[in-house]
C-alpha atoms as a PDB file:
ATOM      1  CA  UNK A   1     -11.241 -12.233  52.496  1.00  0.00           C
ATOM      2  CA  UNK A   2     -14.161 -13.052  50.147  1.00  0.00           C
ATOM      3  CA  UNK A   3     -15.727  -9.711  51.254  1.00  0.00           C
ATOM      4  CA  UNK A   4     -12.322  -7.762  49.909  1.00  0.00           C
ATOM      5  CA  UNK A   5     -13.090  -9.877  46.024  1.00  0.00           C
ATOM      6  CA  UNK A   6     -15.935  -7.145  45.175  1.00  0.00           C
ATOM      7  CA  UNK A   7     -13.253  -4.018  46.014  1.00  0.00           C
ATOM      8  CA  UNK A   8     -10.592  -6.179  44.382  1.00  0.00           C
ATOM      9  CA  UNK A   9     -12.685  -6.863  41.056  1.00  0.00           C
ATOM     10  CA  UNK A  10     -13.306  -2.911  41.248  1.00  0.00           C
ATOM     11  CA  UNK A  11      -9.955  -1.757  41.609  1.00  0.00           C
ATOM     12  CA  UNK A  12      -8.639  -3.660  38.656  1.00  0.00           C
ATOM     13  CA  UNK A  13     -11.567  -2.569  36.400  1.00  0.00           C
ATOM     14  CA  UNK A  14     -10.701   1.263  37.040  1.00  0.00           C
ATOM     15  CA  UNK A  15      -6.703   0.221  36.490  1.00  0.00           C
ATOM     16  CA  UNK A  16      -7.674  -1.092  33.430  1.00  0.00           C
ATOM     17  CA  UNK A  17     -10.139   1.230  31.955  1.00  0.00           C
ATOM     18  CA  UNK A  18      -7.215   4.311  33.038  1.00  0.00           C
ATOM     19  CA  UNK A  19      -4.749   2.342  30.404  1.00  0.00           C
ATOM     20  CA  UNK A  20      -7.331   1.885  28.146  1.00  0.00           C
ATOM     21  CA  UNK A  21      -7.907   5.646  28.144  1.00  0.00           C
ATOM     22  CA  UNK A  22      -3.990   6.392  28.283  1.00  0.00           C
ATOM     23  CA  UNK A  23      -3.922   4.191  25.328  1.00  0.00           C
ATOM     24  CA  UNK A  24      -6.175   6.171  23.194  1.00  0.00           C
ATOM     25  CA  UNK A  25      -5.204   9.256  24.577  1.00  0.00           C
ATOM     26  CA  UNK A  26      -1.497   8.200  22.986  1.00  0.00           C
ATOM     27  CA  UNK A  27      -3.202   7.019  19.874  1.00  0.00           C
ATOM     28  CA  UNK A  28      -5.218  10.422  18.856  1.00  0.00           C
ATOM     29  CA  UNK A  29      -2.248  12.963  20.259  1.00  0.00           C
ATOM     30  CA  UNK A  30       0.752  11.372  19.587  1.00  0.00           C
ATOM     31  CA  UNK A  31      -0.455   9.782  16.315  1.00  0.00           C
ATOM     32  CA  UNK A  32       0.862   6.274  17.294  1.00  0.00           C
ATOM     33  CA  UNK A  33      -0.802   3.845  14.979  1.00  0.00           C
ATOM     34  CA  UNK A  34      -2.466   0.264  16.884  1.00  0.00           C
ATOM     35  CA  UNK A  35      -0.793  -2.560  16.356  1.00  0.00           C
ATOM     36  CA  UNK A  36      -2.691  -5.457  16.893  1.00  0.00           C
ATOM     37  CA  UNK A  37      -3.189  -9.190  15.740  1.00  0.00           C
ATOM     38  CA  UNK A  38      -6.326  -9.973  13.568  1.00  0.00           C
ATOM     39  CA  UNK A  39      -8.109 -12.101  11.612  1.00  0.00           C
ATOM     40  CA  UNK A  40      -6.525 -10.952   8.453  1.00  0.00           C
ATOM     41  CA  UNK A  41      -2.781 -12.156   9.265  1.00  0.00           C
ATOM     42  CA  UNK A  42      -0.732 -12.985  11.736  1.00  0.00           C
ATOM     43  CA  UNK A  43       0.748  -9.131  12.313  1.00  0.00           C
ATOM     44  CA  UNK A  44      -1.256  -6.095  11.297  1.00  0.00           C
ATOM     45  CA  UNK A  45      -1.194  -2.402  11.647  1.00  0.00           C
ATOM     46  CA  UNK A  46      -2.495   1.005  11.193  1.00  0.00           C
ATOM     47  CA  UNK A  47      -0.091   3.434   9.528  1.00  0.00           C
ATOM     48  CA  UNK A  48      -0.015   7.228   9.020  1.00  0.00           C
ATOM     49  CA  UNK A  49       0.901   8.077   5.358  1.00  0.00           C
ATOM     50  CA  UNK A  50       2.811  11.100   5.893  1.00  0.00           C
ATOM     51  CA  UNK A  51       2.940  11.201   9.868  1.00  0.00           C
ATOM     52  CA  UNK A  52       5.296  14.775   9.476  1.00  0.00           C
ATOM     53  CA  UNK A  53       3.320  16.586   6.336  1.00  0.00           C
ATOM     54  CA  UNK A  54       3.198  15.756   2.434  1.00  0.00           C
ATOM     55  CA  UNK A  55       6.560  16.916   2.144  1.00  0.00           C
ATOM     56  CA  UNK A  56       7.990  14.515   4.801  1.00  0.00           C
ATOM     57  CA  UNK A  57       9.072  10.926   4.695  1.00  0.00           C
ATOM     58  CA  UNK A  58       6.259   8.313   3.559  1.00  0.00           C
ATOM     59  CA  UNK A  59       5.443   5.350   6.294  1.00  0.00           C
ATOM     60  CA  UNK A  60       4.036   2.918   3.220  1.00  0.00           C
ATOM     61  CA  UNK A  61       7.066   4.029   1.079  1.00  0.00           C
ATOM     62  CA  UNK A  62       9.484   3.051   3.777  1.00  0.00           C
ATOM     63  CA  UNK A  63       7.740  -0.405   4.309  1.00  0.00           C
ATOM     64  CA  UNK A  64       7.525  -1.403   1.000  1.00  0.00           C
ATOM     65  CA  UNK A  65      11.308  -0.638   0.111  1.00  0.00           C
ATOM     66  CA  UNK A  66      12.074  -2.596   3.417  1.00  0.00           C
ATOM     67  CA  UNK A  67       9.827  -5.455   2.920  1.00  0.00           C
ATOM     68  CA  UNK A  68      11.315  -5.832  -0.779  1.00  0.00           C
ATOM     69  CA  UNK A  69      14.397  -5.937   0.290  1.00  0.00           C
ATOM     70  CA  UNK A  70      13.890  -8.402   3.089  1.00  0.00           C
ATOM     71  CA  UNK A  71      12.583 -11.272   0.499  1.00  0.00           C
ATOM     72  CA  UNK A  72      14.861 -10.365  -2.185  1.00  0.00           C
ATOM     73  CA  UNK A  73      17.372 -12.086   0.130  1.00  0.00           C
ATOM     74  CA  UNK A  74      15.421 -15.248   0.283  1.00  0.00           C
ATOM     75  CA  UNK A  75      15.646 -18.181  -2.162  1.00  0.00           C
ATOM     76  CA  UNK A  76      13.025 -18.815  -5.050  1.00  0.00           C
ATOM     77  CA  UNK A  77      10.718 -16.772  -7.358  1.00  0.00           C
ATOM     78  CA  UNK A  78       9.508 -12.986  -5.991  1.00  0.00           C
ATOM     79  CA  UNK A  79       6.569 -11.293  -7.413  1.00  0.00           C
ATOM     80  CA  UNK A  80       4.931  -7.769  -6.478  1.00  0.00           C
ATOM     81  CA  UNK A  81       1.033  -7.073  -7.483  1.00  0.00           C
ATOM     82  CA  UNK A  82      -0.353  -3.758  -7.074  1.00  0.00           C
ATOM     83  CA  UNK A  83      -4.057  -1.950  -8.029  1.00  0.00           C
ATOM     84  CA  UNK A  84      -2.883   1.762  -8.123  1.00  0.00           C
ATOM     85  CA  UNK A  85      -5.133   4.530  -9.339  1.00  0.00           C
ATOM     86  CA  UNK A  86      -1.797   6.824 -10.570  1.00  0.00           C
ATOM     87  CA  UNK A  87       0.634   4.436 -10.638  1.00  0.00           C
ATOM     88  CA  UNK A  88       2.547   6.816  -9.084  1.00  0.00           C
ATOM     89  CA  UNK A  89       5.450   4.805  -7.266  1.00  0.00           C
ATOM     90  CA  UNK A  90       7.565   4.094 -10.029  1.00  0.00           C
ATOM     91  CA  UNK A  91      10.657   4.021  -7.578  1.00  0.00           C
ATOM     92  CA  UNK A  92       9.522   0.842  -5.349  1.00  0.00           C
ATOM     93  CA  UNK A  93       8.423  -0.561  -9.401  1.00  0.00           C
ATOM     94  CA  UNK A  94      12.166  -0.241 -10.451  1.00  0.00           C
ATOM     95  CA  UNK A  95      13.789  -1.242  -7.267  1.00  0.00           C
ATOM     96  CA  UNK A  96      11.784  -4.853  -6.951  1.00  0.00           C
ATOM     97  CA  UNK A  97      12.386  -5.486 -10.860  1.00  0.00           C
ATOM     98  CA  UNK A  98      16.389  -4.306  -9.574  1.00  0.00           C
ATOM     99  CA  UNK A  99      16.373  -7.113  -7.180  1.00  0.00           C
ATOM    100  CA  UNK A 100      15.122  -9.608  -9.634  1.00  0.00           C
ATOM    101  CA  UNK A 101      11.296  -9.330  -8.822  1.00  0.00           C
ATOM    102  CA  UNK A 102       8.747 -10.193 -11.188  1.00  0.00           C
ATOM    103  CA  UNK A 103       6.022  -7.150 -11.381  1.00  0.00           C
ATOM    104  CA  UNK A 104       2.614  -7.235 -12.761  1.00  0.00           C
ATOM    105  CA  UNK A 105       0.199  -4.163 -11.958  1.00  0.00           C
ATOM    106  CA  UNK A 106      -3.245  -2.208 -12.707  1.00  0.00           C
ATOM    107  CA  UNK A 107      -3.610   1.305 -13.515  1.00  0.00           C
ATOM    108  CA  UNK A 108      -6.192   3.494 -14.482  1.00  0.00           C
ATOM    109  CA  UNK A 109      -6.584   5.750 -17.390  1.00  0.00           C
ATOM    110  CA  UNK A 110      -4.109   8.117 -16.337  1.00  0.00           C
ATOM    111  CA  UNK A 111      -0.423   8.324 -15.220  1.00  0.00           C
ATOM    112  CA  UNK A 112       0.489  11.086 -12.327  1.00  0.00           C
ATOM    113  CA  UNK A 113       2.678  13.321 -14.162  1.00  0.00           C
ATOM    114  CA  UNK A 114       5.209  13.065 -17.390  1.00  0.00           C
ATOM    115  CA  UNK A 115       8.276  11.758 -15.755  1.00  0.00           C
ATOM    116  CA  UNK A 116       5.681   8.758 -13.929  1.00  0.00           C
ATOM    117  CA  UNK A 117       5.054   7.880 -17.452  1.00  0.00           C
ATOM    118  CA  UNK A 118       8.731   8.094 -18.848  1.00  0.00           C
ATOM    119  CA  UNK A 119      10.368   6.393 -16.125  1.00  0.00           C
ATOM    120  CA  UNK A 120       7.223   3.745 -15.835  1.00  0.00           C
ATOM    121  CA  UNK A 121       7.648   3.332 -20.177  1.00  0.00           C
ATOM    122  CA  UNK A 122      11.297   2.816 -19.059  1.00  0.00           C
ATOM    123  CA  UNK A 123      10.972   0.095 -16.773  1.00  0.00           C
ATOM    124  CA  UNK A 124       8.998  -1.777 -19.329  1.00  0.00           C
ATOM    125  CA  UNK A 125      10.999  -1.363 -21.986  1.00  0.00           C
ATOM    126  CA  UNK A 126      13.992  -2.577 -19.751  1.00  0.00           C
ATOM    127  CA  UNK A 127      12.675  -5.432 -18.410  1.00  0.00           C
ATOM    128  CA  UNK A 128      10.531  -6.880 -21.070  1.00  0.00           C
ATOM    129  CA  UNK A 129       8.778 -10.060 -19.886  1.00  0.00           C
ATOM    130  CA  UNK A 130       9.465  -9.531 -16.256  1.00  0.00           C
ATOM    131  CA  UNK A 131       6.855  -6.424 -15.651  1.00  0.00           C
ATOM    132  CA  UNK A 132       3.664  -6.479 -16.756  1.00  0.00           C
ATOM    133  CA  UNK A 133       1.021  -2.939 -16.675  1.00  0.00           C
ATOM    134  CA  UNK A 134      -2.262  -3.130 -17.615  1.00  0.00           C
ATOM    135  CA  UNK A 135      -4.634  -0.044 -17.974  1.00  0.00           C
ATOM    136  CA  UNK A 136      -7.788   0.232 -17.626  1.00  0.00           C
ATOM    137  CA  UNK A 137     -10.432   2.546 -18.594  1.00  0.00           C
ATOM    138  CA  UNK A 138     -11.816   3.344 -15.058  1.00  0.00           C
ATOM    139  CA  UNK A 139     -10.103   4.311 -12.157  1.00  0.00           C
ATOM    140  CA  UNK A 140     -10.156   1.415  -9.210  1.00  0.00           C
ATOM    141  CA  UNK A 141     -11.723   2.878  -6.232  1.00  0.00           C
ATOM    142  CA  UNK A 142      -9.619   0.756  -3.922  1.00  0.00           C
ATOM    143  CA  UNK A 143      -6.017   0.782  -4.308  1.00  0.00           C
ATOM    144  CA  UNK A 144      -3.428  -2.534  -2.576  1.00  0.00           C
ATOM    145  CA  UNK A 145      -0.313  -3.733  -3.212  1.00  0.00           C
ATOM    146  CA  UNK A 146       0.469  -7.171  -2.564  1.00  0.00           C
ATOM    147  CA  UNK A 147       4.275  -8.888  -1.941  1.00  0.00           C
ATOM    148  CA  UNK A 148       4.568 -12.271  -2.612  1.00  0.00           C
ATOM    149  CA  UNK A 149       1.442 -13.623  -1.555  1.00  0.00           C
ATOM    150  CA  UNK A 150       1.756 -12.299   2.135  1.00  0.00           C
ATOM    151  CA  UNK A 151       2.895  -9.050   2.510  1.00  0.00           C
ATOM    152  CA  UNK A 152      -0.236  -6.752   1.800  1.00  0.00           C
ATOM    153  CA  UNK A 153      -0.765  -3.055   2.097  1.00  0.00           C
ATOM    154  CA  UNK A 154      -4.558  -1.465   1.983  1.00  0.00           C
ATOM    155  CA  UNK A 155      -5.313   1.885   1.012  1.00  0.00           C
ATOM    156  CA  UNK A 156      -7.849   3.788   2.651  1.00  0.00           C
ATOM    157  CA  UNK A 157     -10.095   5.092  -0.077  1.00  0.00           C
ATOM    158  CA  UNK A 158      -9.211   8.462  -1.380  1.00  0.00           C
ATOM    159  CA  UNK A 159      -9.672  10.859  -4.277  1.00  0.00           C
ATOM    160  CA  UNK A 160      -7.319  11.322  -7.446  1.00  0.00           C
ATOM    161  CA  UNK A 161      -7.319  14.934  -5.910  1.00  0.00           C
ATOM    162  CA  UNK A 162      -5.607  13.496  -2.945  1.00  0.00           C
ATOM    163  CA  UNK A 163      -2.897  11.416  -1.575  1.00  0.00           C
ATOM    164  CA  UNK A 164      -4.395   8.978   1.099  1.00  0.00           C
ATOM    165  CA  UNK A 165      -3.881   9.906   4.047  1.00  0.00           C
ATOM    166  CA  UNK A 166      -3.902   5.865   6.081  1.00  0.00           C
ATOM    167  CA  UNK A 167      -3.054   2.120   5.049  1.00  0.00           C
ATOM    168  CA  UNK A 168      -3.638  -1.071   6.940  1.00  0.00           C
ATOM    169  CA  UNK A 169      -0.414  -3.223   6.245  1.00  0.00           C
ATOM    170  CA  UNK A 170      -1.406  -7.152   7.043  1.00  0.00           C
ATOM    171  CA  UNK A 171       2.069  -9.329   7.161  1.00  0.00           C
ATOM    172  CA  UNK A 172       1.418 -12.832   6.588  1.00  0.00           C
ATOM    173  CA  UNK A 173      -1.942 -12.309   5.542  1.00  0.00           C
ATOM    174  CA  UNK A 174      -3.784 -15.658   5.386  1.00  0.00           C
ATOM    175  CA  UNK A 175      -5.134 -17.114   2.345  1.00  0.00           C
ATOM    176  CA  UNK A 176      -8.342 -15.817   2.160  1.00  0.00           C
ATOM    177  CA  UNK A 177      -7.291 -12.431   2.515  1.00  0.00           C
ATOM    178  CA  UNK A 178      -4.734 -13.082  -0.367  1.00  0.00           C
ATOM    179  CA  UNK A 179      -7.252 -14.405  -2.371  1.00  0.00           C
ATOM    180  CA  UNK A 180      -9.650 -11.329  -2.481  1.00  0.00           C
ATOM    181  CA  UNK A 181      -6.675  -9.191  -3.655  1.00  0.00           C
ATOM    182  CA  UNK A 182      -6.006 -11.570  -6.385  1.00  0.00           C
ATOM    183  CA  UNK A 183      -9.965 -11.487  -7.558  1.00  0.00           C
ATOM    184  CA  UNK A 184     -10.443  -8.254  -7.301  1.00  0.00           C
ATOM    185  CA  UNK A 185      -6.678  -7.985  -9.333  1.00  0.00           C
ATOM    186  CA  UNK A 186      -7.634 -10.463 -12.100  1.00  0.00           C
ATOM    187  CA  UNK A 187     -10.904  -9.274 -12.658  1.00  0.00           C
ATOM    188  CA  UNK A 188      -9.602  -5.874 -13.556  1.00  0.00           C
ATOM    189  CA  UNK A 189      -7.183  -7.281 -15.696  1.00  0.00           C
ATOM    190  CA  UNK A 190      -9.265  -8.977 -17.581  1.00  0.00           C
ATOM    191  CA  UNK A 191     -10.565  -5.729 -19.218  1.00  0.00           C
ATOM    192  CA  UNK A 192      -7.271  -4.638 -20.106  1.00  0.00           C
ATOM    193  CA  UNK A 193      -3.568  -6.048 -21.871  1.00  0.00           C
ATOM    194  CA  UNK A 194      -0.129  -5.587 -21.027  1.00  0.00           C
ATOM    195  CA  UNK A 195       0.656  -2.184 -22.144  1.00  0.00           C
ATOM    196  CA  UNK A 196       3.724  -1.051 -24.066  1.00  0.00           C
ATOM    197  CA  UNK A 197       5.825   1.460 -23.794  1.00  0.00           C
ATOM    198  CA  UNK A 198       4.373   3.643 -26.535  1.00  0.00           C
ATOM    199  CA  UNK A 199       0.996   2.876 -24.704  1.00  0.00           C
ATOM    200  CA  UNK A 200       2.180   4.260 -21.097  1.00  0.00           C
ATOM    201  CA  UNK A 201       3.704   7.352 -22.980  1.00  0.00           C
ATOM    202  CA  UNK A 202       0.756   8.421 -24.383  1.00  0.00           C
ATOM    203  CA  UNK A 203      -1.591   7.929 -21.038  1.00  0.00           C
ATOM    204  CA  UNK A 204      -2.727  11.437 -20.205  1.00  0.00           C
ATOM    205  CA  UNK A 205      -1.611  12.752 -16.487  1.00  0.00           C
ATOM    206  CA  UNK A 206      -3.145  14.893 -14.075  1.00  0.00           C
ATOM    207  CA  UNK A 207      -1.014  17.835 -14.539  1.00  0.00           C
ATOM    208  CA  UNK A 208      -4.369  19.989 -14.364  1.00  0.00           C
ATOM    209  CA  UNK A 209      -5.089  18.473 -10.802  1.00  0.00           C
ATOM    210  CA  UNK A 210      -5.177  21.485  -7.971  1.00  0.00           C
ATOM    211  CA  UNK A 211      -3.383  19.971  -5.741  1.00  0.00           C
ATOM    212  CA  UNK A 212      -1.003  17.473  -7.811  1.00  0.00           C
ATOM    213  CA  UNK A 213       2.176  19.247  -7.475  1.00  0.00           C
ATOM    214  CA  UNK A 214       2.075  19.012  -3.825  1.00  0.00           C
ATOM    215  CA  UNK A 215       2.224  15.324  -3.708  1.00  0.00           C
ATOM    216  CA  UNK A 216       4.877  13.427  -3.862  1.00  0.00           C
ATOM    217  CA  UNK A 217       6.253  11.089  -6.623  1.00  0.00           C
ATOM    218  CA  UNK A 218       6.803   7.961  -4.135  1.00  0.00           C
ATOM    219  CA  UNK A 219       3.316   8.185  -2.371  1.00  0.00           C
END
């Protein structure tokens, strides 16, 4: 018996390097993002921006609308946070502010396009006290968006040429995860004010970007 342990040991080694290999033969091909638990929260994942093209359906989109949604059926105060380079997704902006969401944001110098800044000048105008923008003179180079306090969604890095192209969404990100967003988030505010709607209106876009008509307005 103890002479069959060695072929045993070596059997289950090659069954579980094959799966291994299946695995990541799945993962590159078939563009299925890991899921895995990690020391950032209790559920995180790898997501494909636009798994079917720029002109398809956005994974980070979908996720934010749904994860909105979710807690805007839960009792007590709801708050989205979010360092965007464009601030390009006005829609998931209006839609938390619809279900009664307090918003406070960073943006750099420039809006996307014209109707980002009229619908973002909008929102502000609507909703007074319960959205806050500040712009900033720079550009973050890292862009997140954070749901109250545990719902967090990282951008890879990318270039204001570019729409990114992967996120890492943490749900029920610990603490000390939270609390790196909310550095980085009120160190960048603090070189900037809440900006009004005249203020957003005259931002300048990237209309002159190559490639900004090919992305879309809820990236």
């Amino acid at each position: 018996m103890s002479a069959d342990l060695p072929q045993m040991a070596i059997l289950i080694g090659g069954a579980v390097s094959v799966a291994l290999i299946a695995l990541g033969v799945v993962h590159i091909v078939f563009r299925v993002p890991w899921k895995f638990n990690s020391p950032w929260g209790r559920r995180s994942k790898r997501v494909i921006h636009f798994p079917k093209g720029p002109s398809g359906p956005s994974q980070t989109h979908e996720w934010k609308l749904k994860t909105i949604e979710k807690l805007s059926k839960k009792k007590g105060k709801h708050k989205l946070e979010f360092i965007w380079g464009e601030c390009k997704d006005v829609e998931s902006i209006r839609i938390a502010l619809e279900k009664g969401f307090d918003v406070e944001g960073i943006c750099g110098p420039k809006a996307f396009d014209e109707d980002t800044k009229t619908k973002l000048a909008g929102l502000v105008k609507l909703y007074g006290g319960n959205i806050n923008i500040y712009i900033i003179s720079k550009r973050p180079p890292r862009h997140s968006l954070l749901i109250d306090d545990r719902y967090l969604l990282l951008e890879d890095r990318h270039k204001d040429t570019e729409y990114f192209k992967l996120a890492t969404i943490i749900e029920d990100a610990y603490d000390e995860i939270t609390n790196r967003f909310h550095e980085q988030f009120n160190r960048l505010r603090g070189s900037g004010v809440p900006a009004t709607p005249e203020q957003i209106l005259k931002m300048p876009t990237y209309n002159d970007m190559q490639t900004a008509n090919e992305q879309p307005d809820n990236a």
